[in-house]
Every structure is written in structure tokens, then in C-alpha cells.
N, C-alpha and C. Protein backbone atom coordinates (compact mmCIF):
# COMPACT_ATOMS: atom_id res chain seq x y z
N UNK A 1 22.96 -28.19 -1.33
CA UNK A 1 23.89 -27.16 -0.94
C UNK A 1 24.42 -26.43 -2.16
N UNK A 2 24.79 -25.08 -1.84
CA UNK A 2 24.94 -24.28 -2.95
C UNK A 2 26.58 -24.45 -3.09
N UNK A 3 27.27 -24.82 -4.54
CA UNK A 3 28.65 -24.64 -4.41
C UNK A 3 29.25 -23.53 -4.84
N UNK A 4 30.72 -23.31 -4.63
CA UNK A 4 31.04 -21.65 -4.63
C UNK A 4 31.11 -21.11 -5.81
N UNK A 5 30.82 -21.94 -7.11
CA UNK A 5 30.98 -21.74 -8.54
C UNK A 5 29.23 -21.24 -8.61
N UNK A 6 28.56 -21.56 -8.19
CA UNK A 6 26.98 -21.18 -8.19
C UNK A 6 26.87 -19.53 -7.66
N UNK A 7 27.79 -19.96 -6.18
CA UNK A 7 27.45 -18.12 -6.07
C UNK A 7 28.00 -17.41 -6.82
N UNK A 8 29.35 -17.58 -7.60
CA UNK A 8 30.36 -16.61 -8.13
C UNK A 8 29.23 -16.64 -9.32
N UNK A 9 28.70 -17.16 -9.97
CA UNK A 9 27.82 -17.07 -11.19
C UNK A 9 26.93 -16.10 -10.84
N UNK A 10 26.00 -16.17 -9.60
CA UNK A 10 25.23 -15.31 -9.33
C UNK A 10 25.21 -13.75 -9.02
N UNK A 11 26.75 -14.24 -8.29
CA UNK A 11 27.49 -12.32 -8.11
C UNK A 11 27.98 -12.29 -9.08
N UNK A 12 28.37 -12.74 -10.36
CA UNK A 12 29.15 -12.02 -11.48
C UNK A 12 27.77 -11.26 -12.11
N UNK A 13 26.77 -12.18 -12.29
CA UNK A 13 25.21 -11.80 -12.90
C UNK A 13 24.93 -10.63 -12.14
N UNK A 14 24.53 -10.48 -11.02
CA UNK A 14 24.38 -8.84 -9.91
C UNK A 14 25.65 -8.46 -10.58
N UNK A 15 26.65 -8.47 -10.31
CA UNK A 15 27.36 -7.17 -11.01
C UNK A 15 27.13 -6.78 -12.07
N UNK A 16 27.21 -7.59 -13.08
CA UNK A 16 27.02 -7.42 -14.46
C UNK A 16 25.70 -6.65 -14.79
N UNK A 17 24.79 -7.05 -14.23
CA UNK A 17 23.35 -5.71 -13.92
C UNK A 17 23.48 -4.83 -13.55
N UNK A 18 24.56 -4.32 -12.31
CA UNK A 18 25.23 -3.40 -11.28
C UNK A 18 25.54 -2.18 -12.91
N UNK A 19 26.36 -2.98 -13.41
CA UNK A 19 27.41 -2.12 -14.09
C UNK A 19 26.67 -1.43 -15.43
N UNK A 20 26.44 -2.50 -15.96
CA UNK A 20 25.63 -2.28 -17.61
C UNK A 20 24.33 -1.44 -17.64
N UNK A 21 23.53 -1.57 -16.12
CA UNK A 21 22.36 -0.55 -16.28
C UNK A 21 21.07 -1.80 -17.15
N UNK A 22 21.51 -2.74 -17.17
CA UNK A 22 20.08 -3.90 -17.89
C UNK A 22 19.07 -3.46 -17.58
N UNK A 23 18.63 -2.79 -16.60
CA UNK A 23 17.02 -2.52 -16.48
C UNK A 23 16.68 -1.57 -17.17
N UNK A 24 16.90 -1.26 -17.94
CA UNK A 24 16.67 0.03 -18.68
C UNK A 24 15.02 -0.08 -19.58
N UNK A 25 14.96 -1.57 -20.00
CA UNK A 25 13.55 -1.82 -20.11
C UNK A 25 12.10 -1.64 -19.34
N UNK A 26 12.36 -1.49 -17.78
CA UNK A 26 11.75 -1.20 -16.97
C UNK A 26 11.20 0.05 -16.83
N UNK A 27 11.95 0.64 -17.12
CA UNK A 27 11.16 2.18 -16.97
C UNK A 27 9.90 2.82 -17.25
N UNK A 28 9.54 3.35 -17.06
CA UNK A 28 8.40 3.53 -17.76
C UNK A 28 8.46 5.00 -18.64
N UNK A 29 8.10 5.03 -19.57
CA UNK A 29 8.11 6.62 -20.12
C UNK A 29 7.42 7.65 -19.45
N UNK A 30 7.75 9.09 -19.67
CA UNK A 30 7.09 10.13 -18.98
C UNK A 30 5.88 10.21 -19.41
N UNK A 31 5.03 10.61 -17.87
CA UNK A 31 4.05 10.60 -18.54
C UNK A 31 3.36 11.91 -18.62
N UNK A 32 2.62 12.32 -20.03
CA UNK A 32 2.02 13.54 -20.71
C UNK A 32 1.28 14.69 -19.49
N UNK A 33 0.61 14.22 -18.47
CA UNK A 33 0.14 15.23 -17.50
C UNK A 33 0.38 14.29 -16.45
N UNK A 34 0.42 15.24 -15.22
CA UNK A 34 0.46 14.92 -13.67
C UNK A 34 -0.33 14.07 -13.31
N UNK A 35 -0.48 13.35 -12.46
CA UNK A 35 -1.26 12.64 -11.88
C UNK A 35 -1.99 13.73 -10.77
N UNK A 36 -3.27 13.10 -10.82
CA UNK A 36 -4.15 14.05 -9.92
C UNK A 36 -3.77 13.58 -8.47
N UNK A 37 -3.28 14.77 -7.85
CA UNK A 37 -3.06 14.30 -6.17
C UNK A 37 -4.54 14.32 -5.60
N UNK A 38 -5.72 14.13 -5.86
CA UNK A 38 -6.80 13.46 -5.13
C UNK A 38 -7.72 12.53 -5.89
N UNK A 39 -7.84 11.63 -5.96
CA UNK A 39 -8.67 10.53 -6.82
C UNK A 39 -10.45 10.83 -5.59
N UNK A 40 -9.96 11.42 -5.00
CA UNK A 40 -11.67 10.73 -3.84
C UNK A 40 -11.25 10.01 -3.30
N UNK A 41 -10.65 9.30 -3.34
CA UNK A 41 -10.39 7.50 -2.09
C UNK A 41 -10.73 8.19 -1.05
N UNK A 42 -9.56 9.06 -0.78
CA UNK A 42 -8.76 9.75 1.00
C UNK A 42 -10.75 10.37 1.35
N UNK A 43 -11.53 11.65 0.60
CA UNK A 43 -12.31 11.70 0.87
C UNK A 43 -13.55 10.78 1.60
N UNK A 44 -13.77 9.20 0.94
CA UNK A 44 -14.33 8.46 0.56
C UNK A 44 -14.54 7.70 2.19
N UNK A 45 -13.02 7.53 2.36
CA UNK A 45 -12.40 6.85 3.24
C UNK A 45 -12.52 7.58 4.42
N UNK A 46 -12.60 8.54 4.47
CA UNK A 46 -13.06 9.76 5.59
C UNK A 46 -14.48 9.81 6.23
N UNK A 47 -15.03 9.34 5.16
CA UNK A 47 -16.35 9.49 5.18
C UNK A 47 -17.24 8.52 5.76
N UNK A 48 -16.38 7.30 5.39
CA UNK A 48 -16.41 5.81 5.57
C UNK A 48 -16.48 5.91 7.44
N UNK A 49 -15.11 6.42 7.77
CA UNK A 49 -14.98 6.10 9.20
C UNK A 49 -15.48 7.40 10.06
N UNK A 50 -15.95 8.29 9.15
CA UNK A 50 -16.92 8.89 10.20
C UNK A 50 -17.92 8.27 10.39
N UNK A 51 -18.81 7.75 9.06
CA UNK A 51 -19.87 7.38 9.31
C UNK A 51 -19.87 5.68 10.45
N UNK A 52 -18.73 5.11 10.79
CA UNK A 52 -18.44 3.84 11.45
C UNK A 52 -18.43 4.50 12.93
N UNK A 53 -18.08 5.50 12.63
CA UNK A 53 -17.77 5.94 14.28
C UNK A 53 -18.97 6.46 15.02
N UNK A 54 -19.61 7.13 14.25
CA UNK A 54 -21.43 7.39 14.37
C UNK A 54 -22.03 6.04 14.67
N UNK A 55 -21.97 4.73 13.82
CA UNK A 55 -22.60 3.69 14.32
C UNK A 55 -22.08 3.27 15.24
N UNK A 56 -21.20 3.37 15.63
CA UNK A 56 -20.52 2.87 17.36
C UNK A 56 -21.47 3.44 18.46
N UNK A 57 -20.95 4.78 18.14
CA UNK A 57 -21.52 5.67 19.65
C UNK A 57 -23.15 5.30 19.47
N UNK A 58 -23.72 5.60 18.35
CA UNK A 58 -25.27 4.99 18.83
C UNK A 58 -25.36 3.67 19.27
N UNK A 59 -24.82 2.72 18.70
CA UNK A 59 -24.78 1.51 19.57
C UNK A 59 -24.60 1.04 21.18
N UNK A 60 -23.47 2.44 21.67
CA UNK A 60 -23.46 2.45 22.88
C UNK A 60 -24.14 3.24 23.71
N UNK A 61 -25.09 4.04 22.17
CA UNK A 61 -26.08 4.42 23.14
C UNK A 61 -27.28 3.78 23.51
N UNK A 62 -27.48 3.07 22.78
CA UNK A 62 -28.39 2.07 22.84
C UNK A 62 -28.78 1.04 23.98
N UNK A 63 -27.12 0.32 24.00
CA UNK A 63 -26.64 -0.16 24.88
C UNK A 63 -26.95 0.18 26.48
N UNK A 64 -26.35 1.61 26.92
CA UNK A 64 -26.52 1.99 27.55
C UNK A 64 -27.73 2.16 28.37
N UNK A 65 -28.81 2.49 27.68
CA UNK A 65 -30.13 3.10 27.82
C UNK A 65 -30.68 1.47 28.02
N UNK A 66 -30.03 0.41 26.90
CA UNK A 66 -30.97 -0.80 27.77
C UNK A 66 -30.49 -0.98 29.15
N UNK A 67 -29.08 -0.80 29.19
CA UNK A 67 -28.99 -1.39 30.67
C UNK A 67 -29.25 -0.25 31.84
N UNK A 68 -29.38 0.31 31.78
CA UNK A 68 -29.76 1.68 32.92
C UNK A 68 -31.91 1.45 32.90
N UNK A 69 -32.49 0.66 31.72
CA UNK A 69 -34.28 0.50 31.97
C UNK A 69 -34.17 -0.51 32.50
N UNK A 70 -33.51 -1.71 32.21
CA UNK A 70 -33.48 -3.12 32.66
C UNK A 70 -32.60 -3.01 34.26
């Protein structure tokens, strides 16, 4: 069990981060050019589930056509 001297340590520590700004190491510096808003993924990924959705429907066409000879 946690005693109440443990939490007051822990909320004095959160405040004390609260107040002072300590993360200041975290940041990262600016960086020199933009990031490209398209890498290809989104394309890639487009492409991906068209081409999944094409193997479906032939499958059910397939499907189909066996069970309508049989």
C-alpha cells in the first residue's frame, strides 16, 4: 500500500515538472525543410486494396460459375 508521504513526493515531483518546464530536453529542434505531405504509403496502400478487392470479386466469380455448372 502506498503511504501519504509517497504520494505527496510524487505530486510535489508533477508539480515541480508542472512549474520549471524540465522537459525542455525533449524537444526536438526545427527542422531545416518541411516534411513531404506524401511519402507513397497512402498511394501504395490504395493500390494494395484495390488490387484485394479485384481478387475477391474474381473469386466470387469463380465461385459462382462453379456452382451454377455443378
Amino acid at each position: 500500500m502506498m503511504n501519504s508521504r509517497s504520494v505527496a513526493v510524487a505530486l510535489m515531483g508533477f508539480i515541480f515538472m508542472a512549474v520549471f518546464d524540465v522537459n525542455q530536453a525533449q524537444e526536438l529542434p526545427p527542422s531545416p525543410a518541411p516534411f513531404p505531405s506524401n511519402d507513397g504509403a497512402a498511394i501504395d496502400r490504395g493500390i494494395a486494396y484495390l488490387l484485394l478487392a479485384v481478387a475477391l470479386a474474381i473469386t466470387y466469380l469463380i465461385l459462382l460459375i462453379l456452382l451454377l455448372v455443378l
